[in-house]
Protein backbone atom coordinates (compact mmCIF):
# COMPACT_ATOMS: atom_id res chain seq x y z
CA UNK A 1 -125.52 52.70 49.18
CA UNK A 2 -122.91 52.23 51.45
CA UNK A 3 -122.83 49.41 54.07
CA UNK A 4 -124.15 49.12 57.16
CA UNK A 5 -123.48 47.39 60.52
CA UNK A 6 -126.98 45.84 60.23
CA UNK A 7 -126.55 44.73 56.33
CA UNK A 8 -123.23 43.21 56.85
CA UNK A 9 -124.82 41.34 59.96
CA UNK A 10 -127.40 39.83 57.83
CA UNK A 11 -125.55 38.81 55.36
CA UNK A 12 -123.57 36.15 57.33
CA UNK A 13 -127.05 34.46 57.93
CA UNK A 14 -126.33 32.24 54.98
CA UNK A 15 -125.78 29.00 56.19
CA UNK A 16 -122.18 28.12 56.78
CA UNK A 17 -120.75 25.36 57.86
CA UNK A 18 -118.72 26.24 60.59
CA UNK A 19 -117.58 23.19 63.58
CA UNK A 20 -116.76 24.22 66.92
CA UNK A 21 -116.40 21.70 69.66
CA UNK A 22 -117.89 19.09 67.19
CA UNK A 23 -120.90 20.01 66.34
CA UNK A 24 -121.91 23.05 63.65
CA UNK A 25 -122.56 26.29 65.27
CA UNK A 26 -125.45 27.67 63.01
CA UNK A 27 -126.33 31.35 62.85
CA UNK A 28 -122.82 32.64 63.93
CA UNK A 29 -124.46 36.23 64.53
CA UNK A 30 -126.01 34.92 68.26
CA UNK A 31 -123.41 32.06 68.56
CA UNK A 32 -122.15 32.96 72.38
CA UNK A 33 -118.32 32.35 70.66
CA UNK A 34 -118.80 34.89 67.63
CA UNK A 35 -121.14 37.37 68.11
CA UNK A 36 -119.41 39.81 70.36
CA UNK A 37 -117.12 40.11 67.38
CA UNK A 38 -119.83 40.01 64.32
CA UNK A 39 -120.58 43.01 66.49
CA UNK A 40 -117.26 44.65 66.38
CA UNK A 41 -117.08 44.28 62.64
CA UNK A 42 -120.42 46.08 62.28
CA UNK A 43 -119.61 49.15 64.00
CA UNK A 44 -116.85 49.17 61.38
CA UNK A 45 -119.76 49.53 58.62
CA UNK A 46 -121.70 52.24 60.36
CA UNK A 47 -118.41 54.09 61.23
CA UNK A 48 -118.14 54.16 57.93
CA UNK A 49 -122.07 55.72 57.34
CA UNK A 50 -121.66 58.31 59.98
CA UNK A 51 -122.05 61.38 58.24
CA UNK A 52 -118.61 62.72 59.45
CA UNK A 53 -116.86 60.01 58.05
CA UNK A 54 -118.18 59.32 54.61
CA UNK A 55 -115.24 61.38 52.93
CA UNK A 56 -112.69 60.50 55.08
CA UNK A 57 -113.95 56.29 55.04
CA UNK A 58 -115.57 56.29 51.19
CA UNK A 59 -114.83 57.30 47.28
CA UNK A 60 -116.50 58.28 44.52
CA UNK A 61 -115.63 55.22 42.10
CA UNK A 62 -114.23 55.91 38.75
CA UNK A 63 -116.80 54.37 36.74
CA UNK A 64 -119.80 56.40 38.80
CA UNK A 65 -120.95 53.23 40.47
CA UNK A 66 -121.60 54.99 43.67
CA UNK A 67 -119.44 55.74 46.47
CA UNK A 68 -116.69 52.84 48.09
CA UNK A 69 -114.55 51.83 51.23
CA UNK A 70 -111.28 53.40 50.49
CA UNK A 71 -110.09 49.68 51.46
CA UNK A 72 -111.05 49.18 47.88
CA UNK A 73 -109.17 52.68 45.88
CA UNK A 74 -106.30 52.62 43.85
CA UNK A 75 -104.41 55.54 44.36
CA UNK A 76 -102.63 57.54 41.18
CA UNK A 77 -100.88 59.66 42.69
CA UNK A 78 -98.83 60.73 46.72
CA UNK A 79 -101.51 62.68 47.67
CA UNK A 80 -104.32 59.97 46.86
CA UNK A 81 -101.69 57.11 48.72
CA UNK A 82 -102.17 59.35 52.08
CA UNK A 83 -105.48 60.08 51.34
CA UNK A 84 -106.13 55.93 51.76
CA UNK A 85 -104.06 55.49 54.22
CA UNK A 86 -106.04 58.51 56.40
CA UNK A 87 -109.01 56.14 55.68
CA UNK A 88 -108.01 52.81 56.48
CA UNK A 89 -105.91 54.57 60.09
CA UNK A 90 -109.36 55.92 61.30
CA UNK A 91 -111.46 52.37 60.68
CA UNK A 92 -108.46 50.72 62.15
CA UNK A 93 -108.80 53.05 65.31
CA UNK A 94 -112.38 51.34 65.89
CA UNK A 95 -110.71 48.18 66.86
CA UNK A 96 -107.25 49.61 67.96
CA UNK A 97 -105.27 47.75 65.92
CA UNK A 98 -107.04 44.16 67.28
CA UNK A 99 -108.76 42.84 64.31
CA UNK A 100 -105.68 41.54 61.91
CA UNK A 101 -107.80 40.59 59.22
CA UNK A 102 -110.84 43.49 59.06
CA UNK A 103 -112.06 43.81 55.84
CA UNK A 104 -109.23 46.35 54.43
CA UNK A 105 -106.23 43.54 54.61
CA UNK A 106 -107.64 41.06 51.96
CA UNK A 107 -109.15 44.22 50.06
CA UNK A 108 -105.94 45.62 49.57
CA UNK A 109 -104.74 42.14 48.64
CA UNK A 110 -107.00 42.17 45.54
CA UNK A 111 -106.46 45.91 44.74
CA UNK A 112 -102.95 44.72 44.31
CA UNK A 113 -103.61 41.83 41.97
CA UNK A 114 -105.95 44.06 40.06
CA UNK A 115 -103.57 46.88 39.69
CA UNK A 116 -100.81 44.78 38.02
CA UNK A 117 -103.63 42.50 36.08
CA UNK A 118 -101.07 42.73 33.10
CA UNK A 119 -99.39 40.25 34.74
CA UNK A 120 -102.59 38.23 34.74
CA UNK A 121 -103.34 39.14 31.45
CA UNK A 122 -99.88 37.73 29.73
CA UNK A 123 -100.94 34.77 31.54
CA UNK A 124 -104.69 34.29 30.41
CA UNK A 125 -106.74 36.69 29.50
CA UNK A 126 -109.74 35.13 30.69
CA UNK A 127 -108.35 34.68 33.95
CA UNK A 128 -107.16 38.34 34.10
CA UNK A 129 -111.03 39.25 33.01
CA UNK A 130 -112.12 37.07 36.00
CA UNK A 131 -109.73 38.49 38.47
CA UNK A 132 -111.17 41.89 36.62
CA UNK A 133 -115.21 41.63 37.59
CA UNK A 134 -113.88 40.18 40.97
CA UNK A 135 -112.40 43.22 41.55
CA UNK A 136 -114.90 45.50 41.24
CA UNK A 137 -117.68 42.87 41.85
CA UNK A 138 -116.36 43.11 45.68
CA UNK A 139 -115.95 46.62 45.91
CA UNK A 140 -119.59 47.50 44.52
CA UNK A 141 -121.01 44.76 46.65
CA UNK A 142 -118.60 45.80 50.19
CA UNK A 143 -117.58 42.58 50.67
CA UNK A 144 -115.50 41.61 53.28
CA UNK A 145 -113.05 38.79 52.46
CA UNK A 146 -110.62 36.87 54.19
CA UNK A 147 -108.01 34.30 52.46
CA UNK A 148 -106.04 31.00 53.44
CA UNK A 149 -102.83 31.36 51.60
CA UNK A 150 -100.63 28.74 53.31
CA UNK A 151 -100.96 24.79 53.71
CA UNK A 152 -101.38 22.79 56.47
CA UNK A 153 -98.17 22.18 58.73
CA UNK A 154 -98.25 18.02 58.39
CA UNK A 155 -94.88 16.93 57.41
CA UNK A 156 -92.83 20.12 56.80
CA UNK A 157 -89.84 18.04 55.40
CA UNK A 158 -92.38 17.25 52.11
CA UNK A 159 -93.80 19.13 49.48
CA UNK A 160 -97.70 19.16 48.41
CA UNK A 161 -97.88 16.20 46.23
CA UNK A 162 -95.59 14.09 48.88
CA UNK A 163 -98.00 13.94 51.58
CA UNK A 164 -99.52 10.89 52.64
CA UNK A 165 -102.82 11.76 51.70
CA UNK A 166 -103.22 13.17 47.92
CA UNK A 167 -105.72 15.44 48.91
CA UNK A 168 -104.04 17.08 52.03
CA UNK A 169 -103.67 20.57 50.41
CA UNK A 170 -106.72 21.96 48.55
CA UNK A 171 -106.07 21.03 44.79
CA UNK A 172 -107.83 20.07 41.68
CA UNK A 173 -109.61 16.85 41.45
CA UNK A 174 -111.08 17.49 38.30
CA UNK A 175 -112.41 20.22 36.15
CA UNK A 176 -114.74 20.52 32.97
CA UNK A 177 -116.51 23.60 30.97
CA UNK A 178 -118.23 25.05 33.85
CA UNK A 179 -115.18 24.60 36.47
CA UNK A 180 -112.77 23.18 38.61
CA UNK A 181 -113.42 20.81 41.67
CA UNK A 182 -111.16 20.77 44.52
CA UNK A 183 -110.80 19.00 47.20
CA UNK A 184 -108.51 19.46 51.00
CA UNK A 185 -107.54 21.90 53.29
CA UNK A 186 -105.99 25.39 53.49
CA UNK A 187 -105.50 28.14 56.62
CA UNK A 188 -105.36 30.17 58.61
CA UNK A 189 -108.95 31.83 57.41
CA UNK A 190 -108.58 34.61 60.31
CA UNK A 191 -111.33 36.73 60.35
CA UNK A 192 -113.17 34.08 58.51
CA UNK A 193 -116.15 33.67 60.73
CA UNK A 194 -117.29 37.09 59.27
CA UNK A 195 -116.48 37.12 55.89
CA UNK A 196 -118.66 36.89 52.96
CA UNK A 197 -115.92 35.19 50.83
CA UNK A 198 -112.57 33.68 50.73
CA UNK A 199 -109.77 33.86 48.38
CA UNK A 200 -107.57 30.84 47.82
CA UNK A 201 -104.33 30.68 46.45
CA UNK A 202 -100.43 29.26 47.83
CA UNK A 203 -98.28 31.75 48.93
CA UNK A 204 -95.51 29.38 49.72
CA UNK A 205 -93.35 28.18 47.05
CA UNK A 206 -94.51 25.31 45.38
CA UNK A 207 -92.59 22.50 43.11
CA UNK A 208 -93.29 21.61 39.63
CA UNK A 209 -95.16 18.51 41.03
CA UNK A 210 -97.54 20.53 43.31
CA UNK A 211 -99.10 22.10 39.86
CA UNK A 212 -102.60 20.60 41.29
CA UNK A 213 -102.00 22.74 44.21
CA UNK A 214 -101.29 26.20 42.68
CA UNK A 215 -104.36 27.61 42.27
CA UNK A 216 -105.74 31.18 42.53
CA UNK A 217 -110.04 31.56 43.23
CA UNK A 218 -112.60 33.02 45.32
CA UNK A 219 -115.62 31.65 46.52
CA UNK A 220 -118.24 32.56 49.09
CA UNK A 221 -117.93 31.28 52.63
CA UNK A 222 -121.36 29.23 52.36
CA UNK A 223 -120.50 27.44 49.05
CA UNK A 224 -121.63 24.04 48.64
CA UNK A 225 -118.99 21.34 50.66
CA UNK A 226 -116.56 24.16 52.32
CA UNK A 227 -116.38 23.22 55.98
CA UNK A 228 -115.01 26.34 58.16
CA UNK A 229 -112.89 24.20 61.50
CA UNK A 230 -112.61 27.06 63.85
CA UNK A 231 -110.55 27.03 66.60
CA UNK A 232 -111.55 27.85 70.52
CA UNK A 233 -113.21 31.20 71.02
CA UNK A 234 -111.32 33.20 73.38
CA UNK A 235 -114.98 35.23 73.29
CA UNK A 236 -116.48 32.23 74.67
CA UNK A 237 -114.36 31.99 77.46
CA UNK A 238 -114.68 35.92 78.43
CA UNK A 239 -118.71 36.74 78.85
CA UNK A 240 -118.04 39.62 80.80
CA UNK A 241 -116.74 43.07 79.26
CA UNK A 242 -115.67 43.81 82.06
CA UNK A 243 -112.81 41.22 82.88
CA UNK A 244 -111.71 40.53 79.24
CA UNK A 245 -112.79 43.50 77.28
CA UNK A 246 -110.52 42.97 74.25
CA UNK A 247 -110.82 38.86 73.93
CA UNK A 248 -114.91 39.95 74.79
CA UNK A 249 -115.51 41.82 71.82
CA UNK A 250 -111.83 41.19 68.98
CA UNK A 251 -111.40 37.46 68.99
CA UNK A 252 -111.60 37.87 65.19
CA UNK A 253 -111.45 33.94 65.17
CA UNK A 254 -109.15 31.50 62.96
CA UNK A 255 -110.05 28.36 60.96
CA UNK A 256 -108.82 25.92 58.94
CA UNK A 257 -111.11 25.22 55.54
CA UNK A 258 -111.63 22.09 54.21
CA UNK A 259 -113.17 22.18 50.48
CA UNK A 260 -115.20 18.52 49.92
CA UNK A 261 -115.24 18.19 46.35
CA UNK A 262 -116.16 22.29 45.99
CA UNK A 263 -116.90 23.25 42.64
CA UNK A 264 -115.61 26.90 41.61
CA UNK A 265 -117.03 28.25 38.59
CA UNK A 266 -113.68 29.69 36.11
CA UNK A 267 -115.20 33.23 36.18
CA UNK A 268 -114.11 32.90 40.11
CA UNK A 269 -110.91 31.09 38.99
CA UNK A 270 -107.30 33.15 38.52
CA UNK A 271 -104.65 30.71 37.80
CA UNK A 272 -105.67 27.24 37.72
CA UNK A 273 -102.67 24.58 37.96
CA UNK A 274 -99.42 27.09 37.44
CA UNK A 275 -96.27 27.46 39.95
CA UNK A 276 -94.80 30.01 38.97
CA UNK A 277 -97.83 32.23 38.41
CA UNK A 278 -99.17 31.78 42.12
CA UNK A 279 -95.63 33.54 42.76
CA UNK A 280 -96.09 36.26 40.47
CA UNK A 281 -99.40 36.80 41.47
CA UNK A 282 -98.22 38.34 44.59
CA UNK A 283 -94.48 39.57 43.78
CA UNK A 284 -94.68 40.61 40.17
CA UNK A 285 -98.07 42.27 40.73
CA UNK A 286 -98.37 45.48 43.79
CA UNK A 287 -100.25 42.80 45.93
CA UNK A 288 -97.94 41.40 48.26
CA UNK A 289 -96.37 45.27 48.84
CA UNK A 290 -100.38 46.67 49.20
CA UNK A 291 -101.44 44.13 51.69
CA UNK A 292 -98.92 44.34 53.96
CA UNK A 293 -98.78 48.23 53.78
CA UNK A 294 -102.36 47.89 55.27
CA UNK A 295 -100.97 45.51 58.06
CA UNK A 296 -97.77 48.09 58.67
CA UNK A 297 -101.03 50.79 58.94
CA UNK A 298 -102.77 48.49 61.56
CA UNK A 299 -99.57 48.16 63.43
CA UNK A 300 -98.75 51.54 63.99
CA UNK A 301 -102.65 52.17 65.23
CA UNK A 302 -102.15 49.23 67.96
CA UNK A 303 -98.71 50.55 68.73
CA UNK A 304 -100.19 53.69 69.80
CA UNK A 305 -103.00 51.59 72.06
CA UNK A 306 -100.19 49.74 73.95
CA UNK A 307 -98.15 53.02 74.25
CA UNK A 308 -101.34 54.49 76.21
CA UNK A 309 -101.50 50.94 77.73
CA UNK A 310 -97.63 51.68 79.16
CA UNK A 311 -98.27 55.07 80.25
CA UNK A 312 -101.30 54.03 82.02
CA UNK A 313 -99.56 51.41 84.02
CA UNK A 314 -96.65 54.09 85.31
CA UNK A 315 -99.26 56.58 86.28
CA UNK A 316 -102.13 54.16 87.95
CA UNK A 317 -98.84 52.90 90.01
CA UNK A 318 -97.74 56.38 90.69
CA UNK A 319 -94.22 55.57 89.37
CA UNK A 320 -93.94 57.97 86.39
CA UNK A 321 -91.44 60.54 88.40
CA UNK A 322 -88.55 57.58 88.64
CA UNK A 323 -86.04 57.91 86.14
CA UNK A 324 -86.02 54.50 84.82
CA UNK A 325 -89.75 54.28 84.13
CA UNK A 326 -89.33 57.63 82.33
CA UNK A 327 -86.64 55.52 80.69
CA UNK A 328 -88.43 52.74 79.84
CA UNK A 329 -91.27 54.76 78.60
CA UNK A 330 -88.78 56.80 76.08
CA UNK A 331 -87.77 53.81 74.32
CA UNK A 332 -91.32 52.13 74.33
CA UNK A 333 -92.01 55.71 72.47
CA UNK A 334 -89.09 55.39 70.22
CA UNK A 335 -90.41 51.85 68.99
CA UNK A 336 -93.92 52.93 68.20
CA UNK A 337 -92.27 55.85 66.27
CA UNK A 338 -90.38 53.59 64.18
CA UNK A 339 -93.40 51.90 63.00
CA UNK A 340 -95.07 55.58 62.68
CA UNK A 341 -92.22 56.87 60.89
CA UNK A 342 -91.57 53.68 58.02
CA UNK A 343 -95.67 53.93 57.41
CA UNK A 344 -95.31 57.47 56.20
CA UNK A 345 -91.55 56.96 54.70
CA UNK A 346 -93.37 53.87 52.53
CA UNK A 347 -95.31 56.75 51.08
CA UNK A 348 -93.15 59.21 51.01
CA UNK A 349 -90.51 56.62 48.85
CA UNK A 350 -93.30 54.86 46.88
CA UNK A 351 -93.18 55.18 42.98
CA UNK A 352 -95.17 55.47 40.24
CA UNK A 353 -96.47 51.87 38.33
CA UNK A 354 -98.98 52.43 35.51
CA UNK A 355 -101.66 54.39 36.92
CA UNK A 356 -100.82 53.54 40.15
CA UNK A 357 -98.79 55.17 43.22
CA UNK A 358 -97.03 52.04 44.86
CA UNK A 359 -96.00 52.32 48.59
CA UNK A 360 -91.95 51.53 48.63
CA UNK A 361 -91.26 47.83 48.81
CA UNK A 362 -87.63 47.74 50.68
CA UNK A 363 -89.33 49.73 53.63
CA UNK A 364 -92.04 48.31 53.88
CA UNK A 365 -90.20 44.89 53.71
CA UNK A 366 -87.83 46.63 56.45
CA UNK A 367 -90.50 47.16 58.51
CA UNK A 368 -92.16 43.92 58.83
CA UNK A 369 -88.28 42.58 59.57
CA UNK A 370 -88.41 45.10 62.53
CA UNK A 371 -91.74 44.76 63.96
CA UNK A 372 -91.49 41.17 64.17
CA UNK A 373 -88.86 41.12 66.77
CA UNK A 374 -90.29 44.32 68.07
CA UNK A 375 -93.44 43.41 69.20
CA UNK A 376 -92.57 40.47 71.88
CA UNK A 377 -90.27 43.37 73.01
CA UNK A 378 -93.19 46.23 74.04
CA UNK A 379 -95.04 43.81 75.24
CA UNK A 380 -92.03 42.43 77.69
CA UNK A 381 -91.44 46.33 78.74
CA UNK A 382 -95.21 46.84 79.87
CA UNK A 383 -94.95 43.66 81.78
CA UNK A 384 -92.53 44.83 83.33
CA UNK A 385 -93.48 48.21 84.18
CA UNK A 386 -96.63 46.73 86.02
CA UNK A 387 -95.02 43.72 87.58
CA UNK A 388 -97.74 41.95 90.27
CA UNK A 389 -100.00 44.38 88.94
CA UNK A 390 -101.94 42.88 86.47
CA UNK A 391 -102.42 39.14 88.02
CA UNK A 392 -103.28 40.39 91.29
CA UNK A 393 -106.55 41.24 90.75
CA UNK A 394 -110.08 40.13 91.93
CA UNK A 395 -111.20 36.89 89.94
CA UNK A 396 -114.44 38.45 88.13
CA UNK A 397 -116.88 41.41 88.10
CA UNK A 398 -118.86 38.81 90.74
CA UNK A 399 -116.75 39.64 93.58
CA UNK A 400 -117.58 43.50 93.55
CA UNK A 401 -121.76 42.18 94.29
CA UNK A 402 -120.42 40.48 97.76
CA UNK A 403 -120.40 43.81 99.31
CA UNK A 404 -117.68 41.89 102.06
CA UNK A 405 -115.97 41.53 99.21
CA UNK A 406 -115.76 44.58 97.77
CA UNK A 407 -115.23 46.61 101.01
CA UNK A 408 -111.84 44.45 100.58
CA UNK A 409 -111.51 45.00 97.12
CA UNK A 410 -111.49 48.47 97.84
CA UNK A 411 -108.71 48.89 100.02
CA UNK A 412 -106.29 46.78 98.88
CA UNK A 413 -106.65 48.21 94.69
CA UNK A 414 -106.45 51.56 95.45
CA UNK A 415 -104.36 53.73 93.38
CA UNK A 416 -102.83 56.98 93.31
CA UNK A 417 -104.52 58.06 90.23
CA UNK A 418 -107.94 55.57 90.30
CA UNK A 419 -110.17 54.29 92.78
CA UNK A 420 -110.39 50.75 92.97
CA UNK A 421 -113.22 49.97 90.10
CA UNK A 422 -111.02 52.33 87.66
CA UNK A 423 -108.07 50.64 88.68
CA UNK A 424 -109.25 47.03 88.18
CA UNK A 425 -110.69 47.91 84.99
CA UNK A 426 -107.79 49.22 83.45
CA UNK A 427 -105.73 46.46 84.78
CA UNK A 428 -108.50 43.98 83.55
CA UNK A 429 -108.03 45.79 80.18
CA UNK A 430 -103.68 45.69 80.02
CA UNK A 431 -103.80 41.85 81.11
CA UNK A 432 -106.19 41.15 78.10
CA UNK A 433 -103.72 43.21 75.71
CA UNK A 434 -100.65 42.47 76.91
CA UNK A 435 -101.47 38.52 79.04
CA UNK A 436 -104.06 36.73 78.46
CA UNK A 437 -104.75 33.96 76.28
CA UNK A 438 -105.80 36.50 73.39
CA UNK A 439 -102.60 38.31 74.08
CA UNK A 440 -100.58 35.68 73.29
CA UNK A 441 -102.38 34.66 70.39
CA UNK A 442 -101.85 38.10 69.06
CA UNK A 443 -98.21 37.81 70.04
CA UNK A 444 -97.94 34.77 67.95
CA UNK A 445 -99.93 36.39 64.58
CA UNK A 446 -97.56 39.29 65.24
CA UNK A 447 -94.55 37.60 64.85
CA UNK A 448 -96.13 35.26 61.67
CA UNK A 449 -98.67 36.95 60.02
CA UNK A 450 -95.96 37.86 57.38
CA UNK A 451 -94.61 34.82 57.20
CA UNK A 452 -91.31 33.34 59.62
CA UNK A 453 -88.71 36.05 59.88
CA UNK A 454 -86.20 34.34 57.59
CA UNK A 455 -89.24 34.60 54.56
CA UNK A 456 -89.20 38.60 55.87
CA UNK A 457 -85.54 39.23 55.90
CA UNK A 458 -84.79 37.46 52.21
CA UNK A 459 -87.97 40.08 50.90
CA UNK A 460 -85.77 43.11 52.91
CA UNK A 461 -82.44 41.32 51.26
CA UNK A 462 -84.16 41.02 47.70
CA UNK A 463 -85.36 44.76 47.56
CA UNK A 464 -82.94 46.74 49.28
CA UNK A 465 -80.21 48.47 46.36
CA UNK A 466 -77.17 46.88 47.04
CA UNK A 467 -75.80 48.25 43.92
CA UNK A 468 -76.18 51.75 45.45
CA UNK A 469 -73.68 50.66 48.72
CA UNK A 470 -71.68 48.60 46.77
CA UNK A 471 -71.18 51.07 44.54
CA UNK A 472 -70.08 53.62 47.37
CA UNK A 473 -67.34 50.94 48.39
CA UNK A 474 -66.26 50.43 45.36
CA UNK A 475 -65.71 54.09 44.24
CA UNK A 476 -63.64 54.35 47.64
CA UNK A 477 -61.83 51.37 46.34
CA UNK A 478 -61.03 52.71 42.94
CA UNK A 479 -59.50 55.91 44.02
CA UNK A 480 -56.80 54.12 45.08
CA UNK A 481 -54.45 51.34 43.97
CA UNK A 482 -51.35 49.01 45.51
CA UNK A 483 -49.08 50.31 43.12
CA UNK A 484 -49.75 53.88 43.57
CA UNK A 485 -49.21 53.79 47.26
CA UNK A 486 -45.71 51.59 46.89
CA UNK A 487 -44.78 54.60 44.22
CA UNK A 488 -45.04 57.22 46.94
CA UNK A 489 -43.58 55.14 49.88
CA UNK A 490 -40.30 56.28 51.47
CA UNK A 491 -39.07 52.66 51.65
């Protein structure tokens, strides 16, 4: 059976540990700072059930297990690549592009690993079998996972095994025939709050002394000593749909994790204690390319949401018919086409691995280079296009009950195209996407969810064919020479 809303709900009723504001929350399903968003990620799961959506959301499995997410397929071909991507666009569309971590980003993550378990397989072959019956363990079972893949910040001029305290970053404290124990911290688990598991690993490059720290597992989010450290909810703060309607119902949440002496069984266990295999992992395997395909795919869904966000603005202010705002609003097109357009050309250039269809890496990797610098930028241009319009605004949904109040209210928001209650809503609604506290903190996971721009730039430098524009110069060069030219000079 597929998932549901209701199932997935349920299944977070397990008994976390998760701290907020010192003390542990409980059953984060009714917790006033999570379950506005445990909502959210259920009408994912019966989006997917809705009759109407089954094909477009779901696959047969190969083996005839049943029917999947497409989050989960491994496409052989163009044709099944779009197919996917069709899929994930539509669930995305449920959240507009808010939730940075649904389900489909660390599913695609895995897919990766799994399709390029050769890799894993010339390393152990009874991690590759592990990483194997993950795979389709938490496809069959719809899990949604989210993964800390980077260490905590403390002293950036030291590696792992040079912090003050041992035990800073997760590692192994000891292991025997049933497992490994390890003990510290890793983040950022977004979306963690309502997953059913997390994957562990380093995605930043580790020495030869860090071994202890280059580890590859998965584990559920209620296993015995894993303490989830979330941050403030931005859901807490915004109990009315009303005046924060994205932070109300998206704050997908971030934590750190802190594993006290957690014991992981090895058929959870990838790489245990290798450097250069929690490198290849990602790089030598379709992972690191499939993830962040699914991110680019987010992308250009909330693109498209901040596009109508811009238009909005011009036309509730009635300033669409000046030049410059037409202006303003071409280019703010042009940008969300270039994210459109390097989704479909990732397809359109991706090859053939195996069994698999690969997106291409170089644009993708181009991409993330541009929409990191582009994001800050459309959200600049729809600040601008509204100026005062989005702060002035009355301080809650409370003010429209004072009927004094609201006579006021209502003749000082009008709006060419919206009375005053569908002009304070929408401007309610661009201040939380483009303003507020959960605006910035989407500002900041846009610019570093793939890592700091130099990390993105050297993956663009590493995969783009110099050899091909070299190659041009040098042909240029070479149909020419020195002595050639002094031959046919008059002098």
């Amino acid at each position: 059976m597929i998932k549901t809303g209701a199932q997935h709900t349920e299944t977070l009723r397990d008994g976390r540990q998760v701290y907020l504001d010192g003390n542990v929350v409980g059953d984060v399903t009714c917790h006033t700072a999570y379950r506005n968003v445990v909502a959210s990620v259920a009408r994912l799961y019966d989006f997917q059930c809705q009759p109407e959506n089954i094909d477009l959301t779901t696959f047969e499995t190969p083996e005839g297990t049943g029917r999947a997410n497409r989050i989960w397929q491994l496409p052989s071909c163009f044709e099944e690549l779009v197919q996917r991507r069709k899929g994930l666009e539509a669930w995305t569309g449920v959240h507009a592009g808010f939730l940075g971590r649904a389900p489909d980003h660390v599913a695609s993550c895995i897919s990766g690993m799994y399709m390029g378990r050769q890799i894993f397989e010339e390393y152990d072959p009874a991690r590759a079998s592990a990483l194997s019956n993950y795979y389709h363990y938490a496809r069959d079972n719809e899990l949604y996972l989210t993964y800390v893949i980077i260490n905590p910040q403390a002293d950036r001029s030291k590696a792992a095994h040079e912090q003050e305290d041992e035990y800073l970053v997760a590692g192994v404290v000891d292991q025997d025939a049933e497992g490994i124990t390890v003990r510290g911290a890793k983040m950022l688990a977004t979306g963690g709050i309502m997953a059913n598991e997390v994957f562990v690993t380093c995605i930043q490059p580790l020495q030869e002394k860090d071994r202890k720290y280059a580890l590859s597992f998965a584990v559920p989010m209620n296993i015995k000593g894993l303490k989830i450290l979330s941050r403030k909810s931005y859901e807490q703060q915004a109990p009315s749909l009303y005046d924060n309607p994205l932070s109300h119902q998206f704050d997908e949440n971030d934590a750190v994790l802190y594993f006290d002496d957690v014991k992981v069984p090895w058929e959870r266990v990838f790489i245990n204690q290798d450097v250069e295999m929690c490198q290849r992992q990602f790089h030598a395997t379709p992972a690191h390319v499939y993830q962040n395909y699914q991110a680019q795919i987010r992308l250009m869904v909330k693109m498209r949401f901040l596009l109508g966000i811009a238009r909005k603005v011009a036309d509730t202010n009635g300033v669409i018919i000046f030049p410059q705002v037409r202006e303003a609003l071409g280019n703010l097109a042009a940008e969300a086409a270039v994210v459109d357009s390097m989704v479909h050309a990732m397809e359109v250039k991706g090859h053939q691995r195996g069994d698999y269809f690969i997106p291409d890496p170089h644009t993708l990797y181009a991409a993330q280079v541009v929409t990191q610098q582009m994001y800050s930028r459309v959200l600049t241009a729809i600040r601008e296009l509204a100026g005062g319009g989005m702060i002035m605004l009355p301080s809650s949904i409370d003010d429209f009950a004072n009927p004094e109040l609201r006579s006021m209210i209502n003749k000082t928001q009008k709006s060419p195209a919206s009375d005053s209650e569908g002009r304070v809503k929408f401007f309610k609604l661009a201040w939380d996407a483009v303003g507020s506290e959960f605006a910035s903190r989407h500002q900041q996971y846009e610019m570093f969810y793939a890592g700091a721009s130099f990390v993105t730039k050297n993956h663009s430098f590493r995969t783009f064919d110099w050899d091909r524009s070299t190659g041009m110069v040098d042909e240029i060069l070479d149909s020419y020479s020195l002595e050639d030219e002094l031959a046919k000079s008059p002098g």
